[in-house]
C-alpha atoms as a PDB file:
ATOM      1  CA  UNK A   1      34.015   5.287   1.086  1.00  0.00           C
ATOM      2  CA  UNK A   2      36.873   3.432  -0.473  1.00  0.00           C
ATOM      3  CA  UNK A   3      37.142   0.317  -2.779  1.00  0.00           C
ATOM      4  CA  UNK A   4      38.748  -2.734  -1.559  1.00  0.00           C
ATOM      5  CA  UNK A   5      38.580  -5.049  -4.597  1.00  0.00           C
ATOM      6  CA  UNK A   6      36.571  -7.764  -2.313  1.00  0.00           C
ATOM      7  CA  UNK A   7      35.528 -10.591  -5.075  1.00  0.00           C
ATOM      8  CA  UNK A   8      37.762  -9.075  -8.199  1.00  0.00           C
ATOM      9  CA  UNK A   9      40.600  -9.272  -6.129  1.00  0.00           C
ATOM     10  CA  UNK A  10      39.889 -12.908  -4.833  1.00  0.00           C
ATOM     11  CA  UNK A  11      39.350 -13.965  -8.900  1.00  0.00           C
ATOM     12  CA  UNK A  12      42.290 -12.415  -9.654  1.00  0.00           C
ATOM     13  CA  UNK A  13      44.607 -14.202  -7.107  1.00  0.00           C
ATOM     14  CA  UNK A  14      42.465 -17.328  -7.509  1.00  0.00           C
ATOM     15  CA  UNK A  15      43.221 -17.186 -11.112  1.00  0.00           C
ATOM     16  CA  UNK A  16      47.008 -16.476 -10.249  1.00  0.00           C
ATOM     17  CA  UNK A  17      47.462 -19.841  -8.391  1.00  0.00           C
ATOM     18  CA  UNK A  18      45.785 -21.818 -10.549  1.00  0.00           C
ATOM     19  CA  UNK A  19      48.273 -21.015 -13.267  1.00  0.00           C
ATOM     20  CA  UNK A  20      51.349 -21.631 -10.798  1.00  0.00           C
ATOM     21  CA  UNK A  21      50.407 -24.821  -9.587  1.00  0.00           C
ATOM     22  CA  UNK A  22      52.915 -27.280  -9.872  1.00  0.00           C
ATOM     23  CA  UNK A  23      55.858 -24.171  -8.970  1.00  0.00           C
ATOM     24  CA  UNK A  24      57.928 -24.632  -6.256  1.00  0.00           C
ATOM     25  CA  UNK A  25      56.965 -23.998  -2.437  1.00  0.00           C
ATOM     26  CA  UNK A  26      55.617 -21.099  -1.775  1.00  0.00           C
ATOM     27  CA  UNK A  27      55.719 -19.990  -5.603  1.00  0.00           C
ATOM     28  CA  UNK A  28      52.513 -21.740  -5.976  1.00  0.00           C
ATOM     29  CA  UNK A  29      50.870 -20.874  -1.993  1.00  0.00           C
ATOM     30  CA  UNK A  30      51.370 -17.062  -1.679  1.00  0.00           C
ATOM     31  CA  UNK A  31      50.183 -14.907  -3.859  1.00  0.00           C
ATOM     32  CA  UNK A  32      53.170 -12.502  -4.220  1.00  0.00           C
ATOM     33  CA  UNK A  33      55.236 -15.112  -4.731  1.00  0.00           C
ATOM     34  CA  UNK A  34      53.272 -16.494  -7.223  1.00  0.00           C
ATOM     35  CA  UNK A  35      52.629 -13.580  -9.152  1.00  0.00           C
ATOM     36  CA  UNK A  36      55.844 -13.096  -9.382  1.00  0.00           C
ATOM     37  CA  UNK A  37      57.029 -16.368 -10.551  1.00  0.00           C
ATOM     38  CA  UNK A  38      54.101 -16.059 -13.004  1.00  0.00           C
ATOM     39  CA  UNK A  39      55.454 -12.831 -14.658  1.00  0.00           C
ATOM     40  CA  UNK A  40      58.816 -14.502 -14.916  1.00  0.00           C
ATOM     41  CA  UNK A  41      57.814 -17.584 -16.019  1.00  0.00           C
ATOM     42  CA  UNK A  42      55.842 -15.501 -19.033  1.00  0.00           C
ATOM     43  CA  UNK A  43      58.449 -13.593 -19.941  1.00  0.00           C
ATOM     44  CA  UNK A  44      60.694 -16.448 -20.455  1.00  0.00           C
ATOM     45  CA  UNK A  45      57.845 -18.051 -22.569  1.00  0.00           C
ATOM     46  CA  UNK A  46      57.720 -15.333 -24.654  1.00  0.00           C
ATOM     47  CA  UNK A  47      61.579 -15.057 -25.070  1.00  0.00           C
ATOM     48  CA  UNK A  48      61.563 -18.558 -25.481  1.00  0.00           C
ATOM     49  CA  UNK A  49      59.025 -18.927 -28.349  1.00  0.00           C
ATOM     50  CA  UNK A  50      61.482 -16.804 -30.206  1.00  0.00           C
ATOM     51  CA  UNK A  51      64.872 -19.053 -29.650  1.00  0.00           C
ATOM     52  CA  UNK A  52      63.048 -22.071 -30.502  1.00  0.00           C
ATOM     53  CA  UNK A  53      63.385 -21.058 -34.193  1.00  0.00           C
ATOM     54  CA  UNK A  54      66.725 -19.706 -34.008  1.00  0.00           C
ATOM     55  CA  UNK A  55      67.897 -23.232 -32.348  1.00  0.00           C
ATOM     56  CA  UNK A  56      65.948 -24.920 -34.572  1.00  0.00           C
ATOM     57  CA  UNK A  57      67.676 -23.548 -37.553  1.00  0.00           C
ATOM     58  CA  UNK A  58      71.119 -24.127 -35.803  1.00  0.00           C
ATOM     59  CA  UNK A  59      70.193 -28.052 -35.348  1.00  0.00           C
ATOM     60  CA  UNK A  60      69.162 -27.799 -39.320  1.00  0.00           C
ATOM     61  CA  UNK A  61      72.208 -26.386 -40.477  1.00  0.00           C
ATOM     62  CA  UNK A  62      73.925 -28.867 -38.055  1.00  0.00           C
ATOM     63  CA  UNK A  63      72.241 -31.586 -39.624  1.00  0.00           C
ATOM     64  CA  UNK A  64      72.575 -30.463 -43.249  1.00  0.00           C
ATOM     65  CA  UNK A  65      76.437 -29.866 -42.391  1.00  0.00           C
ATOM     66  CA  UNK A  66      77.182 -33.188 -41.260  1.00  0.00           C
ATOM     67  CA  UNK A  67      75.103 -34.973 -44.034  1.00  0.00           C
ATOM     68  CA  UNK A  68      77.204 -32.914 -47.014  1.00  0.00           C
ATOM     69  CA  UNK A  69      80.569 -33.614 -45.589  1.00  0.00           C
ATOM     70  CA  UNK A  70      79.750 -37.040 -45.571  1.00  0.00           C
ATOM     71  CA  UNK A  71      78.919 -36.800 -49.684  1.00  0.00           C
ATOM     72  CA  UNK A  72      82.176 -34.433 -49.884  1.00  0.00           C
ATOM     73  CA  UNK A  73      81.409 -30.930 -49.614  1.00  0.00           C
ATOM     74  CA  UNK A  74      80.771 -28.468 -46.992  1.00  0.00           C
ATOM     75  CA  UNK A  75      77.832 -26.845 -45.849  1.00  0.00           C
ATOM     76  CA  UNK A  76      78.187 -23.492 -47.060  1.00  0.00           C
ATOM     77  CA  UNK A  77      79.809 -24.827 -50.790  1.00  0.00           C
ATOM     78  CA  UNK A  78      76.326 -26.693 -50.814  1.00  0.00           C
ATOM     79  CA  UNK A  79      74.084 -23.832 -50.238  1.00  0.00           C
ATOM     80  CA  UNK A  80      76.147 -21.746 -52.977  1.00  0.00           C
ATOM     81  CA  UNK A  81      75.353 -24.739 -55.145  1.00  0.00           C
ATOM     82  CA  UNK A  82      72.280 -24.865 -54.449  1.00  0.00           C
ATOM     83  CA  UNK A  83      71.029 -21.523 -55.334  1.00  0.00           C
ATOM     84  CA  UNK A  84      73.054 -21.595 -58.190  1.00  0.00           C
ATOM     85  CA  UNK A  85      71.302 -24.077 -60.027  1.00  0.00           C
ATOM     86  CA  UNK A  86      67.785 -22.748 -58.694  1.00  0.00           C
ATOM     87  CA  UNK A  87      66.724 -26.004 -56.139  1.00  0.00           C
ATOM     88  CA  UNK A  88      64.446 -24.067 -53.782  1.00  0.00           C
ATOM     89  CA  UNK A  89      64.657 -26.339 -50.643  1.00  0.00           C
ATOM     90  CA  UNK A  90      64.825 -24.815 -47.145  1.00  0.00           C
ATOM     91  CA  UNK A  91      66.502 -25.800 -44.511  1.00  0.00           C
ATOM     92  CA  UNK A  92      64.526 -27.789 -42.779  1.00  0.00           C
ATOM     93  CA  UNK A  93      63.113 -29.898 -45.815  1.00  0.00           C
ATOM     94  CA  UNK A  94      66.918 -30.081 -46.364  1.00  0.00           C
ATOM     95  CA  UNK A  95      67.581 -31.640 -42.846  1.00  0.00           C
ATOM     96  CA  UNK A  96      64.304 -33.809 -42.670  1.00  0.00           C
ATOM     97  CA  UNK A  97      65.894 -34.979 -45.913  1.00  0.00           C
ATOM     98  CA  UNK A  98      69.699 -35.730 -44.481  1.00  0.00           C
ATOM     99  CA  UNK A  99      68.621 -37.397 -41.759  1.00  0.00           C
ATOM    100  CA  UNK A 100      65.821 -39.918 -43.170  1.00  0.00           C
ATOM    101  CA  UNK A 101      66.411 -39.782 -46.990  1.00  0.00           C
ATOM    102  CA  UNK A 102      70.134 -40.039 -47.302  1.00  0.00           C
ATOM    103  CA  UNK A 103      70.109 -41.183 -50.907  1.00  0.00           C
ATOM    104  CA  UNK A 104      67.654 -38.180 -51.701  1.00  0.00           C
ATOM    105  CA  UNK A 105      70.372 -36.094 -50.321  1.00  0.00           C
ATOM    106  CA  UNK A 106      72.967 -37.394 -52.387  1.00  0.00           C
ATOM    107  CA  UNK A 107      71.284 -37.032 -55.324  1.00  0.00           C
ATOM    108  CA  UNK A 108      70.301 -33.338 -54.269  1.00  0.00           C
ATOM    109  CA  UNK A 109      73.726 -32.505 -53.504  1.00  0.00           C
ATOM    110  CA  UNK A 110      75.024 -34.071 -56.755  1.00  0.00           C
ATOM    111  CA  UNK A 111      72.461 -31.907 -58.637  1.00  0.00           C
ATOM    112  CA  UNK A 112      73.608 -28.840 -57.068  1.00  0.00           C
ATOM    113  CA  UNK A 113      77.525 -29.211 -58.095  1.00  0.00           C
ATOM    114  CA  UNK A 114      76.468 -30.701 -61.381  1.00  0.00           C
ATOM    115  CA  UNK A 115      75.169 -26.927 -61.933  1.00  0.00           C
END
């Protein structure tokens, strides 16, 4: 006698549509479909959770590039600075800091080619 899935199955798509709904026609209505708008859509969550930190280190170094040029320097001549004279700031305290502390940010940068 074979095995037709009968109430596992039903969870299993029930559980499938519930997580698509909102999608787009039949994406959140058919099963197939769904499923397979699912899988993509959980892939590209996973890659995505991944480029979030790589763009948000490109809008830091953005940030922290604009804010030294305005005080005279560039952004890599500020990170060589900075190491130099041993200011461990990353690059997002360093942005936080350029965008809502300006004056902190001069001083920082002044620090940094004063060593």
């Amino acid at each position: 006698m074979r095995v037709k899935g009968g109430s596992v199955r039903r969870r299993r798509h029930k559980k499938i549509i519930r997580q698509t709904k909102g999608y787009y026609g039949t994406r959140h209505k058919l099963f197939r479909r769904a499923n397979e708008a699912w899988m993509n859509a959980m892939t590209y969550a996973y890659r995505d959770r991944r480029n979030k930190k790589r763009d948000m280190r490109r809008l830091w170094i953005q940030r922290i590039n604009a804010a030294a040029r305005l005080n005279g320097t560039t952004y890599s001549r500020l990170i060589h600075d900075l190491k130099a004279s041993d200011i461990v700031l990353d690059r997002k305290m360093l942005a936080e800091l350029a965008v809502n502390e300006p004056e902190a940010f001069t001083k920082i940068v002044e620090t940094a080619q004063g060593a």
